[in-house]
PDB file of N, CA and C in Angstrom:
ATOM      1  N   UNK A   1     101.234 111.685  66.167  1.00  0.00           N
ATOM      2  CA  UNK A   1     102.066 110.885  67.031  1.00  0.00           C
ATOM      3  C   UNK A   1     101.276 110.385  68.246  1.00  0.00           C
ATOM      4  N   UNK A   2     100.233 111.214  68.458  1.00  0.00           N
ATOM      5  CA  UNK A   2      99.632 110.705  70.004  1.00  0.00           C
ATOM      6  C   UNK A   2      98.524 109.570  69.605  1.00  0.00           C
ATOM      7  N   UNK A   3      98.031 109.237  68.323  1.00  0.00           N
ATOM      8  CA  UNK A   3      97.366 108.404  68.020  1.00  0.00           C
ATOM      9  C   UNK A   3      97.636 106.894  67.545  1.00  0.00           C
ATOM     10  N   UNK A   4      99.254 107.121  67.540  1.00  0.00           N
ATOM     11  CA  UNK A   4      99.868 105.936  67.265  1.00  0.00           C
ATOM     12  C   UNK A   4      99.587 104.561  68.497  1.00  0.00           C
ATOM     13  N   UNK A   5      99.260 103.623  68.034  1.00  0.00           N
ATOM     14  CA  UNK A   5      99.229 102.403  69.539  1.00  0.00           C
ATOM     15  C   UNK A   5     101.080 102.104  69.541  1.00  0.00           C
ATOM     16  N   UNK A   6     101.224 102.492  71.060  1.00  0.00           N
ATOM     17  CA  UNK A   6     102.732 102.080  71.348  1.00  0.00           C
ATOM     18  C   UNK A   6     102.686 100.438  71.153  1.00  0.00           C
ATOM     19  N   UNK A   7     104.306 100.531  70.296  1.00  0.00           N
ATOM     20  CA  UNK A   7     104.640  98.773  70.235  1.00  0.00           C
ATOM     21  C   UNK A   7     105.474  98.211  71.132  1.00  0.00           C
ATOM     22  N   UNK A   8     105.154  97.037  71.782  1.00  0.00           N
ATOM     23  CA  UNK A   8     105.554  96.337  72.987  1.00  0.00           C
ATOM     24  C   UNK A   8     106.642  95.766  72.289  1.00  0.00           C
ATOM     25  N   UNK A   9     108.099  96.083  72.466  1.00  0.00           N
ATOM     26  CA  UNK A   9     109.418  96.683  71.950  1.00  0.00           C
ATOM     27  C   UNK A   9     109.597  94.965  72.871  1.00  0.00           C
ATOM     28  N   UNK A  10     109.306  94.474  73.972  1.00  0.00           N
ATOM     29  CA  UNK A  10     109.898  93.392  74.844  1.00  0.00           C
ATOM     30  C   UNK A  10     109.779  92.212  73.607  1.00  0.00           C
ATOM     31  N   UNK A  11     108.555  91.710  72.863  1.00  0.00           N
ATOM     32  CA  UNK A  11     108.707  90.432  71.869  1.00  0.00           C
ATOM     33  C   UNK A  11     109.318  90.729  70.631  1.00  0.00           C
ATOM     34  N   UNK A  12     110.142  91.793  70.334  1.00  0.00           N
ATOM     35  CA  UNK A  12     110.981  91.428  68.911  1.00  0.00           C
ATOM     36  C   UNK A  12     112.294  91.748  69.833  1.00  0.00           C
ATOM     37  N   UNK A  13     112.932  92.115  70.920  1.00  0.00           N
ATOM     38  CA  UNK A  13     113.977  91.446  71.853  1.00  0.00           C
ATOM     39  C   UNK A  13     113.841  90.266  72.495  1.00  0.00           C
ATOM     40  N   UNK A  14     112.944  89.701  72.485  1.00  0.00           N
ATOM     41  CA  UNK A  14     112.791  87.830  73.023  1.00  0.00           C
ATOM     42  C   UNK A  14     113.232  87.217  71.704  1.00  0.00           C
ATOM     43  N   UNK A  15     113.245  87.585  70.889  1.00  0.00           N
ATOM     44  CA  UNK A  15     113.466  86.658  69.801  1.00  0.00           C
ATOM     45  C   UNK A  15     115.176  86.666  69.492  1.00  0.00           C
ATOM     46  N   UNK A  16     115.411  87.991  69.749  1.00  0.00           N
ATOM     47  CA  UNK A  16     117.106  88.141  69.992  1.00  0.00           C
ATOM     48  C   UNK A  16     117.927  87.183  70.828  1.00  0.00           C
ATOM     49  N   UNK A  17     117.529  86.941  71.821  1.00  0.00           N
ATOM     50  CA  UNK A  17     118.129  86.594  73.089  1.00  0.00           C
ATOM     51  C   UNK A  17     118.068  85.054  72.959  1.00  0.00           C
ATOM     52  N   UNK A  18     116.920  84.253  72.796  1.00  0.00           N
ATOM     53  CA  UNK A  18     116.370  83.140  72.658  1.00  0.00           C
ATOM     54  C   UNK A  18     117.813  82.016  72.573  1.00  0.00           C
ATOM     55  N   UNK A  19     118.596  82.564  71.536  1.00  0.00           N
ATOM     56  CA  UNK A  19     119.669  81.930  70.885  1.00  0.00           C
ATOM     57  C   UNK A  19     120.567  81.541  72.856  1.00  0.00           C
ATOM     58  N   UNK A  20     120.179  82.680  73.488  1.00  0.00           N
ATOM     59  CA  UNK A  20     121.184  82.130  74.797  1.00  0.00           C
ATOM     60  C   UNK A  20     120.523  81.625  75.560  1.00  0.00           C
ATOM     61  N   UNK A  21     119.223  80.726  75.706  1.00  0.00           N
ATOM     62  CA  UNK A  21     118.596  79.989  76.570  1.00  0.00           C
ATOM     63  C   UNK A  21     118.640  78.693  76.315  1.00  0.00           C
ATOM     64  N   UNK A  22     119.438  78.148  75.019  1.00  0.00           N
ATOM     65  CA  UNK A  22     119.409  77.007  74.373  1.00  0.00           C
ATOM     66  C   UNK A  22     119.024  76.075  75.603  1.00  0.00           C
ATOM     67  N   UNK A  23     120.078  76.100  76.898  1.00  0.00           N
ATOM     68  CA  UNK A  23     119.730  74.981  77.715  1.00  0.00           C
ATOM     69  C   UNK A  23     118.342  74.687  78.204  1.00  0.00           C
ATOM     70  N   UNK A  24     117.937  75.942  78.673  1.00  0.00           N
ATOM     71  CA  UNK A  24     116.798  75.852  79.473  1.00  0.00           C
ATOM     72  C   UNK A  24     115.416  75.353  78.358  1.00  0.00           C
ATOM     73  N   UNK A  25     115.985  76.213  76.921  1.00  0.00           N
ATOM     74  CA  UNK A  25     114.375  74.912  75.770  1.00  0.00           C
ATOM     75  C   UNK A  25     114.602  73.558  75.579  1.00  0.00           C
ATOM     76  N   UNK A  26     116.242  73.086  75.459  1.00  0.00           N
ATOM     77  CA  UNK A  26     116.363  71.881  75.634  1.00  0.00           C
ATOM     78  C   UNK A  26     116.133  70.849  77.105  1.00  0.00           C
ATOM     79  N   UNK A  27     116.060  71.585  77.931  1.00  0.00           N
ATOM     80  CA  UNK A  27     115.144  71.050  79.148  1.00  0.00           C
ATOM     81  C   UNK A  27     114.064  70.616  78.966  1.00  0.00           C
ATOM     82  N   UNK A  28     113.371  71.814  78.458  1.00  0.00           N
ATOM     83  CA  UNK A  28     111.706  71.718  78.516  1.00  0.00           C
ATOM     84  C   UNK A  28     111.287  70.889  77.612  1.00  0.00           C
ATOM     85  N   UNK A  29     111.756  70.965  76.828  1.00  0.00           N
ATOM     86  CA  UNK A  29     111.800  70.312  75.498  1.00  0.00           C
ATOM     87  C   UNK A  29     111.621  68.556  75.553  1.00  0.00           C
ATOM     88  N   UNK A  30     112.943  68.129  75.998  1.00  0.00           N
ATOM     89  CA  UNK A  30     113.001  67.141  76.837  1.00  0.00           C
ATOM     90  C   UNK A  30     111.883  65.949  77.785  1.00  0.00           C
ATOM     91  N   UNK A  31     111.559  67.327  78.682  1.00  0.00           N
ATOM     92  CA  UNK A  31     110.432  67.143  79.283  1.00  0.00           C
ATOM     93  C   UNK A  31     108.875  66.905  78.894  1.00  0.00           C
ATOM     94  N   UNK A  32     108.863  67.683  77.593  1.00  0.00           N
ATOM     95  CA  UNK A  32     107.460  67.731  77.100  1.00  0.00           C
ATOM     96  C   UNK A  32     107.450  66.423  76.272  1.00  0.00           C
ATOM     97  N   UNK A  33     108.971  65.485  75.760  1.00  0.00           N
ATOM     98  CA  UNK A  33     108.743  64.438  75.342  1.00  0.00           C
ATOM     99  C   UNK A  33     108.341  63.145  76.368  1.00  0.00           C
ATOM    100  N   UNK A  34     109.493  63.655  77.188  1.00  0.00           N
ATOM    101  CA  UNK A  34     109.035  62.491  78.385  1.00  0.00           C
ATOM    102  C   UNK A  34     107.585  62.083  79.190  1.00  0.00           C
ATOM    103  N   UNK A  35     107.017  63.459  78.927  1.00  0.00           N
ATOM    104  CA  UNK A  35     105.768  63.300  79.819  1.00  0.00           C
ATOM    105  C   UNK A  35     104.235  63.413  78.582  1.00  0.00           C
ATOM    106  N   UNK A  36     104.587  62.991  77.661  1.00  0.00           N
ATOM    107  CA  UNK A  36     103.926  63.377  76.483  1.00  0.00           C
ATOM    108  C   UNK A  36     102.935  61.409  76.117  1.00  0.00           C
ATOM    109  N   UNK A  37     102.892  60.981  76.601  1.00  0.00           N
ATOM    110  CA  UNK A  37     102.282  59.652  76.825  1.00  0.00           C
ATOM    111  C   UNK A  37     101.249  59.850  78.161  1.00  0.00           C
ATOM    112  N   UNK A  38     101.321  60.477  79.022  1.00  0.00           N
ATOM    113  CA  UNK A  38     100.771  60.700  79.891  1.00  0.00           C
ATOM    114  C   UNK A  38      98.984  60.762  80.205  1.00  0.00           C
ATOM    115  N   UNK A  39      98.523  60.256  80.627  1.00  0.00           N
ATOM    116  CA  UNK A  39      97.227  60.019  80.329  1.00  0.00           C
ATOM    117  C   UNK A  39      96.633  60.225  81.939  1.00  0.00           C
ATOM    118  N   UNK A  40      96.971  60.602  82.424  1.00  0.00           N
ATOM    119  CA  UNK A  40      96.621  61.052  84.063  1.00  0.00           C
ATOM    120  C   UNK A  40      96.378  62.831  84.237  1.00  0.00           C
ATOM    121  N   UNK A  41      97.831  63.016  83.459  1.00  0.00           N
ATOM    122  CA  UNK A  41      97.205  64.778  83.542  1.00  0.00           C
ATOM    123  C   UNK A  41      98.004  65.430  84.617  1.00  0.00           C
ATOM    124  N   UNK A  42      98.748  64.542  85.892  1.00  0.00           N
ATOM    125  CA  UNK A  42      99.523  64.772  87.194  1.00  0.00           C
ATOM    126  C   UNK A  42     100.878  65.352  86.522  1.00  0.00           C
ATOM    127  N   UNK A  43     101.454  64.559  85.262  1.00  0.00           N
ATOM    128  CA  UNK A  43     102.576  65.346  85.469  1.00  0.00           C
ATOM    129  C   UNK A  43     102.852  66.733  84.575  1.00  0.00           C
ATOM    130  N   UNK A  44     103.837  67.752  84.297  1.00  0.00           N
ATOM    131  CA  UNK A  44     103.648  68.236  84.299  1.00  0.00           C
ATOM    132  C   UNK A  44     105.152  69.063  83.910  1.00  0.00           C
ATOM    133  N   UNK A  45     105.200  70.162  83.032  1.00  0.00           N
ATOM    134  CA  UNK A  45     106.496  70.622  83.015  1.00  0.00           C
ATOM    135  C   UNK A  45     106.685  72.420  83.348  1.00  0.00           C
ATOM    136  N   UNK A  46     106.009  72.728  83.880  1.00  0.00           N
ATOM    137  CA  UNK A  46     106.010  73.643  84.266  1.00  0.00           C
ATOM    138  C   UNK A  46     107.039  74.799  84.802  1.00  0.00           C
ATOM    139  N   UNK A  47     108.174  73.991  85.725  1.00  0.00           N
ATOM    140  CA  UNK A  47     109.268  74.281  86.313  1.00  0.00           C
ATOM    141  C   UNK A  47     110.052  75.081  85.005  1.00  0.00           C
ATOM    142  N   UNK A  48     110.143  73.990  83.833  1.00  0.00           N
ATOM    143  CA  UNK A  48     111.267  73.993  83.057  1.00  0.00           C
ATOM    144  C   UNK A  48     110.497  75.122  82.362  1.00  0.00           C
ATOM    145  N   UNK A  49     109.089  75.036  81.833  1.00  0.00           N
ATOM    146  CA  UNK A  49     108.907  76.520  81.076  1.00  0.00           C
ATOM    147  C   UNK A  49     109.155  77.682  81.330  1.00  0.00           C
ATOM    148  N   UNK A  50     108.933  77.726  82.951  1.00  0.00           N
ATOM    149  CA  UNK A  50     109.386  78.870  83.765  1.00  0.00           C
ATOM    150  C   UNK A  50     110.713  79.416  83.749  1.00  0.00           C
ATOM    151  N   UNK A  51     111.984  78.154  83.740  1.00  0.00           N
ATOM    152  CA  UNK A  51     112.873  78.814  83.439  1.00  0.00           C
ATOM    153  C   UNK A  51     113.728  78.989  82.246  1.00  0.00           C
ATOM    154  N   UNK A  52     112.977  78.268  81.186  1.00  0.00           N
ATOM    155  CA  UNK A  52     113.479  79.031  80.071  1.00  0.00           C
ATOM    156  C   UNK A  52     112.861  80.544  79.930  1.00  0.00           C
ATOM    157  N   UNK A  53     111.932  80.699  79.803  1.00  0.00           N
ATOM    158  CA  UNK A  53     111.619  82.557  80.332  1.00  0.00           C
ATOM    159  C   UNK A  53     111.978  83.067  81.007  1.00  0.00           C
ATOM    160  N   UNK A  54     112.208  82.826  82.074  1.00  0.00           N
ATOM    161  CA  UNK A  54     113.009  83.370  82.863  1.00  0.00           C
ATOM    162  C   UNK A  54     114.675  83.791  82.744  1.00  0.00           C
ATOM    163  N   UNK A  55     115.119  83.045  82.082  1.00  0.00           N
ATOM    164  CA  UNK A  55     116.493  82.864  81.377  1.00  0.00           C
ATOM    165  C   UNK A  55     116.179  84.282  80.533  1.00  0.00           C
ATOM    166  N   UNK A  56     115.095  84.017  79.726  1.00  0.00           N
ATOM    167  CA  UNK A  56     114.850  85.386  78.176  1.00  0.00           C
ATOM    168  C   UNK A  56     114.395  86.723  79.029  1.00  0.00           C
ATOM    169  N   UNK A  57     113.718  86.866  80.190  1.00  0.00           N
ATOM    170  CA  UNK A  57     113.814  87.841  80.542  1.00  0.00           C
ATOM    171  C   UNK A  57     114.381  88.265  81.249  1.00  0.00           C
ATOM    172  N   UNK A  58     115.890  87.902  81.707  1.00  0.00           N
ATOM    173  CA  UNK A  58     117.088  88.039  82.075  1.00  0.00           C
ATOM    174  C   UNK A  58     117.368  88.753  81.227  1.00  0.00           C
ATOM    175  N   UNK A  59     117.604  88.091  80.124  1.00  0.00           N
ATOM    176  CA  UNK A  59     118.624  88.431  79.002  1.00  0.00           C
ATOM    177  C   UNK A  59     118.378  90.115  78.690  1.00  0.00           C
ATOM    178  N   UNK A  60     116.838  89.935  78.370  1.00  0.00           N
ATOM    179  CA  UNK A  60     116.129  91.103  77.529  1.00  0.00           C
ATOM    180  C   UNK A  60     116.039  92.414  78.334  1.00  0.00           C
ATOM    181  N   UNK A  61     116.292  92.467  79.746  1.00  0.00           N
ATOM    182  CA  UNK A  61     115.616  93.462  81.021  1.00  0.00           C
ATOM    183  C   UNK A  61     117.042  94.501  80.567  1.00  0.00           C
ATOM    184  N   UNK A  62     118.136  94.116  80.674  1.00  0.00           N
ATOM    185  CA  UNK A  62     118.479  95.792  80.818  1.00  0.00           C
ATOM    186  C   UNK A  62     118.460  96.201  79.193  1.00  0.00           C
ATOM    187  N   UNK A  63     118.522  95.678  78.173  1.00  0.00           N
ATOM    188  CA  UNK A  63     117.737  96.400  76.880  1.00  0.00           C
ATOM    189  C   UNK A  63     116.476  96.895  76.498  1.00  0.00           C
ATOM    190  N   UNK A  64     115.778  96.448  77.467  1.00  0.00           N
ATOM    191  CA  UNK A  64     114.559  96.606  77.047  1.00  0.00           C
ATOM    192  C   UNK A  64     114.455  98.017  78.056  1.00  0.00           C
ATOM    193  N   UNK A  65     114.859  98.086  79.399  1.00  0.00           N
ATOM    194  CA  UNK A  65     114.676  99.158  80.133  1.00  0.00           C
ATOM    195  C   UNK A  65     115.157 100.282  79.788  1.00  0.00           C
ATOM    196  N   UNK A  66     116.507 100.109  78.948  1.00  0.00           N
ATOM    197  CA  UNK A  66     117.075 101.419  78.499  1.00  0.00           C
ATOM    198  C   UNK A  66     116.255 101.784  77.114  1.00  0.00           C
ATOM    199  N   UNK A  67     115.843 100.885  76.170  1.00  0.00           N
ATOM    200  CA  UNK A  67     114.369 102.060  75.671  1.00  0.00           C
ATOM    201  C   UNK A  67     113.534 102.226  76.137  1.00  0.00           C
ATOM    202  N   UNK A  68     112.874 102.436  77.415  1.00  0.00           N
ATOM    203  CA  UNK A  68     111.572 102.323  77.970  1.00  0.00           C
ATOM    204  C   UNK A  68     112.297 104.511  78.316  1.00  0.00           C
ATOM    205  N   UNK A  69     110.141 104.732  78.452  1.00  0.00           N
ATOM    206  CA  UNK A  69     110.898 106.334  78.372  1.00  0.00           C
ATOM    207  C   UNK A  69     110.814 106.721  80.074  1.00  0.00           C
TER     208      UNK A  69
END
């Protein structure tokens, strides 16, 4: 048991949750079309990636904390 590598339990609960951030990927999403011609490099979607993760690690924090030992 002590030789086992612990599994990071947080990315197969991101994949759970995902389903309730719909808005925040359809933001980004959005965004990555709009700015996807871009040939300067200035713009940028950053905001919106941030808060679709942010949204998933909302979701995922008190499940994930109550298996943590």
């Amino acid at each position: 048991m002590a030789d086992e590598e612990p599994v990071d339990q947080k990315k197969y609960l991101e994949e759970g949750y995902k389903s309730q951030c719909v808005k925040q990927l359809r933001s980004y999403e959005a965004c990555v079309k709009r700015i996807r011609g871009d040939e300067s490099g200035h713009k940028h979607c950053t905001g919106q990636y941030f808060d679709y993760w942010s949204c998933i690690d909302k979701c995922v924090a008190p499940t994930l904390f109550s298996k943590l030992k």
